[in-house]
Protein backbone atom coordinates (compact mmCIF):
# COMPACT_ATOMS: atom_id res chain seq x y z
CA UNK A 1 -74.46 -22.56 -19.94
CA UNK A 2 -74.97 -19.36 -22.06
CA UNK A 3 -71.70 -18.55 -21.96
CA UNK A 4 -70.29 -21.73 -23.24
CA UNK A 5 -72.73 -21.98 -26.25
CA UNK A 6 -71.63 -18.64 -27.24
CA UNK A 7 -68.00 -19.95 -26.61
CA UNK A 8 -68.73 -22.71 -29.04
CA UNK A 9 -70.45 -20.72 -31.37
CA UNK A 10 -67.45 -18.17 -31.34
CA UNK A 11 -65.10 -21.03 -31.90
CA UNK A 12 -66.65 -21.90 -35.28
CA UNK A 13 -67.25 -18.36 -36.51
CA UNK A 14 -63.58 -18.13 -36.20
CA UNK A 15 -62.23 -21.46 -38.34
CA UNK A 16 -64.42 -20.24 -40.90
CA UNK A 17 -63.09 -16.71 -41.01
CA UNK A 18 -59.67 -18.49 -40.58
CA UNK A 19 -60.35 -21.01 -43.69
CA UNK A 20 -61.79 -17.86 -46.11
CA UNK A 21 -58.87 -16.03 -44.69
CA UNK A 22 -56.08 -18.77 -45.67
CA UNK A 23 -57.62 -19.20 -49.03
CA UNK A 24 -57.57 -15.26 -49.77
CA UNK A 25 -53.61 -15.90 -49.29
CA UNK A 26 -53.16 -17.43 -52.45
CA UNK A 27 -55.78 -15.36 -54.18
CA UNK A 28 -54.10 -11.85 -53.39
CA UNK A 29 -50.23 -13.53 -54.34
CA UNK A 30 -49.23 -14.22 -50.65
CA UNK A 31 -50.15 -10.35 -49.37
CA UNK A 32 -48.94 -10.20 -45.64
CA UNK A 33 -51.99 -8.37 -44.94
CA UNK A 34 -53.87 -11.71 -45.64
CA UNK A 35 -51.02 -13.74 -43.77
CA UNK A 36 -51.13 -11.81 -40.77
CA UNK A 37 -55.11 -11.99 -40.63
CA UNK A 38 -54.82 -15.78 -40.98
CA UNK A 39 -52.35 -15.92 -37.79
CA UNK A 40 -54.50 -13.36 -36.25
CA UNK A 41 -57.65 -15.51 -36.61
CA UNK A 42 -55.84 -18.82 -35.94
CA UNK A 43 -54.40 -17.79 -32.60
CA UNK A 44 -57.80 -16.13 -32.06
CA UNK A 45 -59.48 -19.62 -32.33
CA UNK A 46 -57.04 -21.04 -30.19
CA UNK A 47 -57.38 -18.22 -27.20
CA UNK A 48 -61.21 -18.89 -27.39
CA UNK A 49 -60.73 -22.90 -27.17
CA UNK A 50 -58.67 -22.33 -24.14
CA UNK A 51 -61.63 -20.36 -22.46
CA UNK A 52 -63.65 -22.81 -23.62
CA UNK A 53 -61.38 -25.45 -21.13
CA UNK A 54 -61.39 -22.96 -18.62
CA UNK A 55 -65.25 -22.77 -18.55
CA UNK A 56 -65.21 -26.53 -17.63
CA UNK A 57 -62.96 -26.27 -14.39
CA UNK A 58 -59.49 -26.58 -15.90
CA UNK A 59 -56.60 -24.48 -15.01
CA UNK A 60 -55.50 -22.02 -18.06
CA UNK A 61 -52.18 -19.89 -17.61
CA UNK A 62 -53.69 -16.40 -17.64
CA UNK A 63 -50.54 -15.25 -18.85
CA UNK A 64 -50.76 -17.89 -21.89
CA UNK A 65 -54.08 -15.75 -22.65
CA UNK A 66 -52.33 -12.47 -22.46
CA UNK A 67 -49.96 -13.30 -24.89
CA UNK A 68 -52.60 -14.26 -27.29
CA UNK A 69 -54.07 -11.30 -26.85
CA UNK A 70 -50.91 -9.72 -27.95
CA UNK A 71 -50.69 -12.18 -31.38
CA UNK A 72 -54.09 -11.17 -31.76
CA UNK A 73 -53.45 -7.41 -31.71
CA UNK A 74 -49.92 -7.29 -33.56
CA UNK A 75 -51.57 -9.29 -36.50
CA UNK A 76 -54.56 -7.26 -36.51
CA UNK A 77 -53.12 -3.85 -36.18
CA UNK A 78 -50.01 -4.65 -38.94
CA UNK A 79 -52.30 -6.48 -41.16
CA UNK A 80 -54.41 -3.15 -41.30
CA UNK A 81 -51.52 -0.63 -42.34
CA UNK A 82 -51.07 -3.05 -45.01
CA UNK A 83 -54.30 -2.94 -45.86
CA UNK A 84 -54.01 -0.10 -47.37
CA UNK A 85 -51.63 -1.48 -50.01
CA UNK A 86 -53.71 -4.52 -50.63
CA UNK A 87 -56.29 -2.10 -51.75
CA UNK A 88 -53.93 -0.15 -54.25
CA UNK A 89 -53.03 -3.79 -55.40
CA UNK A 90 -56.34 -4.26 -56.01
CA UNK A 91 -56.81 -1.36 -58.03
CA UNK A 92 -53.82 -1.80 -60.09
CA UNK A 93 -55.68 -5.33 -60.86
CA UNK A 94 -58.32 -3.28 -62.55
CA UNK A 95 -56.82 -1.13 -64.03
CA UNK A 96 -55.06 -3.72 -66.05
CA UNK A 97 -58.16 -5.64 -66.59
CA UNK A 98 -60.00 -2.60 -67.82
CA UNK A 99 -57.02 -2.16 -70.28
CA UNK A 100 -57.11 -5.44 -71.53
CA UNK A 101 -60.77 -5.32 -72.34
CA UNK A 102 -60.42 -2.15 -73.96
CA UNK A 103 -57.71 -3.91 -75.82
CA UNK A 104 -59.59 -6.93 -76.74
CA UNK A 105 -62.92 -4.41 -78.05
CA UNK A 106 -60.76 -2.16 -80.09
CA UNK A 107 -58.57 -4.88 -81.37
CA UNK A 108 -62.24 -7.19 -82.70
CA UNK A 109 -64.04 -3.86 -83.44
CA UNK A 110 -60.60 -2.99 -85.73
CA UNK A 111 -61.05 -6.65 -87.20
CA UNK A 112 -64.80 -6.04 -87.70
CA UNK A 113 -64.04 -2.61 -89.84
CA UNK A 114 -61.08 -4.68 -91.91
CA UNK A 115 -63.39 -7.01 -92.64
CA UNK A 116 -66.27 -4.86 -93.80
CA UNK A 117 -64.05 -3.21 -95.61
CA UNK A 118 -62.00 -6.06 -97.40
CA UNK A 119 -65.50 -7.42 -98.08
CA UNK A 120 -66.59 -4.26 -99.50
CA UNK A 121 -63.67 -3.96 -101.95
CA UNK A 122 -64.20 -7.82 -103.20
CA UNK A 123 -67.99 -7.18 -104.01
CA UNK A 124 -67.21 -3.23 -105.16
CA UNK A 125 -64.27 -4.35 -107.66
CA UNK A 126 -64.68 -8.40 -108.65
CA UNK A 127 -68.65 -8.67 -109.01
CA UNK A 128 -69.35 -5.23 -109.41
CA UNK A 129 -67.74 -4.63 -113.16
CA UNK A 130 -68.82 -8.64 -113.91
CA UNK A 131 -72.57 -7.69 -113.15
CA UNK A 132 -71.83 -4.04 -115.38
CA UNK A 133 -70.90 -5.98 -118.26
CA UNK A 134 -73.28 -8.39 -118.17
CA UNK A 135 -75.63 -5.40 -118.28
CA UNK A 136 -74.26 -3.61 -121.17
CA UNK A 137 -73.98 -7.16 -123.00
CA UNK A 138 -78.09 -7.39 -122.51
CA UNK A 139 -78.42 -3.94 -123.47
CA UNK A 140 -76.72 -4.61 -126.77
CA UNK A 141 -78.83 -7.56 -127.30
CA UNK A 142 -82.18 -5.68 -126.42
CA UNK A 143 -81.35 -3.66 -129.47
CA UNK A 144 -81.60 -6.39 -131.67
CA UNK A 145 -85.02 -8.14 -133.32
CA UNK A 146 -86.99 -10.11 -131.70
CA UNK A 147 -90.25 -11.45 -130.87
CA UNK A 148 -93.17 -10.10 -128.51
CA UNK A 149 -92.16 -13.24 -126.08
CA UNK A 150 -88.24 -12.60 -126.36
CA UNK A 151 -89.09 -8.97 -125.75
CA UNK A 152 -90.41 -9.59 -122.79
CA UNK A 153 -88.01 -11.75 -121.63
CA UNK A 154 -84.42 -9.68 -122.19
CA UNK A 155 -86.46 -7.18 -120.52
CA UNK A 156 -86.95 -8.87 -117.32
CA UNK A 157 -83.18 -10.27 -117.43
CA UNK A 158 -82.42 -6.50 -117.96
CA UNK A 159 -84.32 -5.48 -115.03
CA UNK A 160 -82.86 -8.34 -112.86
CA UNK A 161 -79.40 -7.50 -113.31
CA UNK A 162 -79.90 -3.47 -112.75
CA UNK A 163 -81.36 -4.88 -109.66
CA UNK A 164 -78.65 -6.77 -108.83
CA UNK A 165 -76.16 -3.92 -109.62
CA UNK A 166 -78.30 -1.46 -107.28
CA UNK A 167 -78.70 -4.21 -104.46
CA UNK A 168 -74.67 -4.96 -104.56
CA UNK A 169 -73.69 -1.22 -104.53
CA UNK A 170 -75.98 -0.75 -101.77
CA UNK A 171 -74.81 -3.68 -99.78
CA UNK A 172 -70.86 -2.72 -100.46
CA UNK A 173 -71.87 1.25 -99.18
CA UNK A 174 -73.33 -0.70 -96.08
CA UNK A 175 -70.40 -2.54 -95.06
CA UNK A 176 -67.80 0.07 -95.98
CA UNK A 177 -69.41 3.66 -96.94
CA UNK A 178 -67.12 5.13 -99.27
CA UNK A 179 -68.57 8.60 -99.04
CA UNK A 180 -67.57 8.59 -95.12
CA UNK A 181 -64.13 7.88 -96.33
CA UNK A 182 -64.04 10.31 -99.09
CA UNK A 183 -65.99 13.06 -97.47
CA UNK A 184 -66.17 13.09 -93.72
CA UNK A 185 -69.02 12.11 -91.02
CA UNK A 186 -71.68 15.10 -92.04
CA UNK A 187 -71.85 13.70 -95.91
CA UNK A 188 -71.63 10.25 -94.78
CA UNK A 189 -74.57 10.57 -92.31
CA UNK A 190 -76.22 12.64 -94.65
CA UNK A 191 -76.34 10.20 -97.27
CA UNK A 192 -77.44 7.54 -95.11
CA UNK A 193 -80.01 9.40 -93.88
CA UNK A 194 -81.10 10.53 -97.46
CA UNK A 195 -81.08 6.39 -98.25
CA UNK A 196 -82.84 5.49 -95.14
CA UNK A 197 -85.60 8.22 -95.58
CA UNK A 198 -86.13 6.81 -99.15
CA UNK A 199 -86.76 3.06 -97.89
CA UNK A 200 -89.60 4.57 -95.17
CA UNK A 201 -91.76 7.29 -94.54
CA UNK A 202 -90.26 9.17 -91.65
CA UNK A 203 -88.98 12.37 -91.08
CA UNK A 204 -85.89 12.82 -90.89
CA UNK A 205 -83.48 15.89 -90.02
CA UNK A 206 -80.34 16.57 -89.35
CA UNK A 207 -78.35 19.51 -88.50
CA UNK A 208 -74.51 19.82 -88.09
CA UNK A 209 -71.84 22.35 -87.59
CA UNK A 210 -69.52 20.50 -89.01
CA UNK A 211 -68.16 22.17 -92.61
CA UNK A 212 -65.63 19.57 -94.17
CA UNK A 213 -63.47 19.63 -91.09
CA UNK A 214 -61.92 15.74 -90.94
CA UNK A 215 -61.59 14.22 -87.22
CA UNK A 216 -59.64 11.01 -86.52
CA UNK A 217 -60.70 8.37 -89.08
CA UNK A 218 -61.55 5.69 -85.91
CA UNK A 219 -63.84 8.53 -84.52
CA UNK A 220 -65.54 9.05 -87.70
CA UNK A 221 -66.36 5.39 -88.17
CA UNK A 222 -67.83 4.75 -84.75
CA UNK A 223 -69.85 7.73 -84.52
CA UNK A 224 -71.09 6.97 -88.03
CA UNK A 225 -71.82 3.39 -86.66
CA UNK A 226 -73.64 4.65 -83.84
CA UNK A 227 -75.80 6.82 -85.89
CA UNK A 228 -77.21 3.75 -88.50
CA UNK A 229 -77.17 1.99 -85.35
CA UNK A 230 -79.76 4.36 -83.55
CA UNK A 231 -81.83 5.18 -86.55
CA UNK A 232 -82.03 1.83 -87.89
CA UNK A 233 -83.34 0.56 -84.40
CA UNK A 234 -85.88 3.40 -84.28
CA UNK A 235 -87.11 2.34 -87.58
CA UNK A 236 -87.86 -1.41 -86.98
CA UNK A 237 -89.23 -1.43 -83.41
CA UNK A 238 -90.35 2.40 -82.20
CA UNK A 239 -92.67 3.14 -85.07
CA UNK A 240 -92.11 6.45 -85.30
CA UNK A 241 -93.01 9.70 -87.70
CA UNK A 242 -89.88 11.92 -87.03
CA UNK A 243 -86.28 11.66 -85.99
CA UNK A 244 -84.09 14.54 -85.27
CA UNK A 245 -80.43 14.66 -85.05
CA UNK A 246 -77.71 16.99 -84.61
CA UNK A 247 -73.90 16.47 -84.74
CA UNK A 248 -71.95 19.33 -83.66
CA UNK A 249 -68.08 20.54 -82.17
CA UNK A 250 -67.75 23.21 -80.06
CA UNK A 251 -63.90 23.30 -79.19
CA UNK A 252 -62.73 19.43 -78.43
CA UNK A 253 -65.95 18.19 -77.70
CA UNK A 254 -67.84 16.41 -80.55
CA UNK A 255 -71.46 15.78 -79.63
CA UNK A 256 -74.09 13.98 -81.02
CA UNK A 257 -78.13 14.68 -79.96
CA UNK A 258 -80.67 11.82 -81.12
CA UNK A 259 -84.29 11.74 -80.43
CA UNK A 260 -87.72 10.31 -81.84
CA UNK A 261 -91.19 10.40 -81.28
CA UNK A 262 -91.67 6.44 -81.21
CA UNK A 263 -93.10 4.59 -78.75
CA UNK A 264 -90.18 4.34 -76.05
CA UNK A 265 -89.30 1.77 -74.12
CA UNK A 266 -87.26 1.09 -70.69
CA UNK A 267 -83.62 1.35 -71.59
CA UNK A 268 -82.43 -0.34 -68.79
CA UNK A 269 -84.42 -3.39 -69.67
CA UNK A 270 -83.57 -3.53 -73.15
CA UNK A 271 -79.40 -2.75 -72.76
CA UNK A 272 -78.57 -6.21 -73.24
CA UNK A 273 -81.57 -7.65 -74.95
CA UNK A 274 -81.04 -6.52 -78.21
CA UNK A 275 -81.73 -2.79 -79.96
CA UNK A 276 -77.82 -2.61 -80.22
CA UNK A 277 -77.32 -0.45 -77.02
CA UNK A 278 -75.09 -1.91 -75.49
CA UNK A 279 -72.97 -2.54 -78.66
CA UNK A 280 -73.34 1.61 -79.34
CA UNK A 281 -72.03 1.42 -75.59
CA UNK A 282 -68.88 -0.71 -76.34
CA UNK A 283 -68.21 1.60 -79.20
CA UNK A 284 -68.19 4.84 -77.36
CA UNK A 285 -66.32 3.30 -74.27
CA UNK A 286 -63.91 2.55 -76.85
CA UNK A 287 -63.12 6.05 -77.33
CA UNK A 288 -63.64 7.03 -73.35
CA UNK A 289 -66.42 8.89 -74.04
CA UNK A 290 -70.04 9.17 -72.70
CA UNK A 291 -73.23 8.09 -73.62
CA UNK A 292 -76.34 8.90 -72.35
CA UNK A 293 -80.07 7.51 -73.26
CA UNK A 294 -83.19 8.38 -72.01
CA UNK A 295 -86.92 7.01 -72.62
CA UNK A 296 -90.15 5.70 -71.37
CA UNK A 297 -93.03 3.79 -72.83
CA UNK A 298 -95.08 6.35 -75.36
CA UNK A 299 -92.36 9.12 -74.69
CA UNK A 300 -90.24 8.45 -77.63
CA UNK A 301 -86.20 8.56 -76.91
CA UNK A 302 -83.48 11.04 -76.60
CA UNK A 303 -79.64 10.18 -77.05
CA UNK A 304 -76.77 11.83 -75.98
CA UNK A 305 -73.21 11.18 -77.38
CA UNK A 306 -69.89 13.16 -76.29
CA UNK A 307 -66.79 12.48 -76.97
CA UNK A 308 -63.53 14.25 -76.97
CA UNK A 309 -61.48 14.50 -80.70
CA UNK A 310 -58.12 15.16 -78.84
CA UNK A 311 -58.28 12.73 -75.66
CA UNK A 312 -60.35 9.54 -77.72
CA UNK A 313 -58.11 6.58 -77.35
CA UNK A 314 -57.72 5.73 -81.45
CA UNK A 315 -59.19 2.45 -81.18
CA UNK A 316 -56.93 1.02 -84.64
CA UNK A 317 -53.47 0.67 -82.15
CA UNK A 318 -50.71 -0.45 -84.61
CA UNK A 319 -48.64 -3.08 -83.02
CA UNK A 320 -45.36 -1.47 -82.09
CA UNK A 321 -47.47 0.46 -80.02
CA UNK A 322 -49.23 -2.93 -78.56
CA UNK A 323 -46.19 -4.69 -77.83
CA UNK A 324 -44.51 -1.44 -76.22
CA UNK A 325 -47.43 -1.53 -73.94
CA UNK A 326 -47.28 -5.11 -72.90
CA UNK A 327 -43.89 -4.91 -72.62
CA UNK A 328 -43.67 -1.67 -69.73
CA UNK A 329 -47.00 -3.88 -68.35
CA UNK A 330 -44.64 -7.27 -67.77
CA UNK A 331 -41.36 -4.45 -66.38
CA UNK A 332 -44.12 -3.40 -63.93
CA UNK A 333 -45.30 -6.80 -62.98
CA UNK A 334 -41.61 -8.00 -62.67
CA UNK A 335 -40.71 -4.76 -60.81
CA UNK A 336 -43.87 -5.54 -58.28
CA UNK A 337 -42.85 -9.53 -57.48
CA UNK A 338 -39.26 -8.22 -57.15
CA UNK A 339 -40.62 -5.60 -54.24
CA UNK A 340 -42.39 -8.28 -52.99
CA UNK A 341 -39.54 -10.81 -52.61
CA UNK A 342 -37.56 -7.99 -51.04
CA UNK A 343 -40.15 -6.94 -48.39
CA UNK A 344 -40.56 -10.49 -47.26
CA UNK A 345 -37.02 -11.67 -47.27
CA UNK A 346 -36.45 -8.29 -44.80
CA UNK A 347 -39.33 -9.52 -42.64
């Protein structure tokens, strides 16, 4: 009685490997190795239903049995040494996907940097010089005479539009820093830094190695990113006294060292729930290189950037380049099915 419950049981296990195994054919493009397993399990199921017959009294043909066992091996045993090209299949599936990403980030974080930019040079050169001459046009006036009352008032219209001038020149250096552009990372950290450390009382230094020397204008932008990215999120939610920061080369390697005294927090448990983390990790994927964070509640936080100036992949890809790329990807893919037609007509 045992044995035919396990019989039974044995018979089910293997439709259900056979059913996951017949879908997986049309998931991996019609692999043999999945079209051998499918036979493999199929006869299997049908070798175990005949002992299942032969538990109950009925004649089986042992050498019917024998034979299955032979199915059962072949499929097996071939299905493994294919196996092995299933698996580099596999990989060359991920490897595509993990270029396509990488396409799709650099290609919105390119449109992002446009953008700012564009936006930048509409506020910078349309309202900018309308707000400048509405300034010197109240200046003029303010020299005129007037009353206590309309003192007073061309005053405060005076000091709303120099407001307005400072807030727009600061918002157009935000989106698209023009001393980054004119003057490298160091100067353009530095004088975010310098407004940052204005706006709040912390400490903030910064060291550098870097005299002048220009890098690739993609790297410069990200890592510049990444830096108002990590001191703007230690301002607003660590609370802390002092940052420190260094950005230095030695040979290819650029590398960036971040830490404050704040109040720390679990980085694991914060990567995708907010603080920008995992956008500063999108960014420096971008350009294949590492980045490393470290913290724990009332320990502060310590970053580590490195990336490579000669092997970054420039994340602005101009589209010759693009469409050269898709088009060996599609030879490839066309190159593959062909193989694969071949190898099953010869089988």
């Amino acid at each position: 009685m045992m044995v035919k419950a396990l019989l039974y049981i044995s018979i089910i296990i293997q439709f259900i490997a056979m059913f996951f195994a017949i879908r997986l054919i049309r998931a991996t493009k019609y692999k043999v190795v999945w079209i051998l397993f499918s036979i493999g399990f199929m006869v299997l199921a049908g070798e175990r239903v005949l002992q299942l017959v032969a538990s109950y009294g009925k004649p089986v043909s042992a050498t019917a049995l024998v034979w299955l066992d032979i199915v059962v091996s072949v499929c097996v045993s071939v299905g493994v040494v294919f196996l092995d090209k299933l698996i580099i299949y596999i990989d060359r599936l991920n490897v595509h996907r993990q270029r396509a990403d990488k396409r799709i980030l650099t290609a919105v974080l390119r449109t992002e940097e446009r953008t700012r930019a564009n936006f930048s040079k509409e506020l910078h050169d349309g309202l900018g010089p309308l707000l400048s001459s509405a300034k010197i046009s109240l200046s003029a006036l303010s020299k005129g005479e007037m009353d206590a009352k309309r003192r007073e008032l061309m005053d405060n219209t005076l000091y709303v539009v120099e407001e307005a001038v400072r807030s727009l020149r600061e918002i157009s250096n935000n989106l698209s820093p023009q001393v980054l552009m004119d003057f490298g990372l160091a100067r353009g950290i530095q004088n975010f830094i310098d407004r940052s450390a204005a706006l709040h009382n912390v400490k903030i230094s910064f060291a550098t190695n870097l005299k002048g020397g220009r890098h690739d204008n993609d790297i410069e932008v990200i890592m510049y990113r990444v830096v108002c990215e990590l001191i703007t999120n230690s301002l607003k939610h660590s609370g802390c006294t002092e940052i420190k920061l260094s950005l230095n080369i030695q040979g290819d390697i650029l590398e960036l060292q971040y830490s404050d005294n704040g109040s720390g927090f679990v980085p694991q448990a914060v990567m995708d729930c907010g603080m920008g983390l995992s956008n500063i990790q999108s960014r420096i994927n971008t350009l294949n290189g590492e980045f490393d964070i470290d913290s724990a509640k009332g320990k502060g936080m310590r970053a580590v950037v490195k990336v490579n100036v000669k092997g970054a992949i420039r994340p602005l890809m101009d589209i010759a380049t693009q469409r050269a790329e898709n088009r060996r990807e599609r030879q490839s893919n066309r190159q593959e099915r062909r193989s694969q037609r071949q190898e099953r007509r010869r089988r």
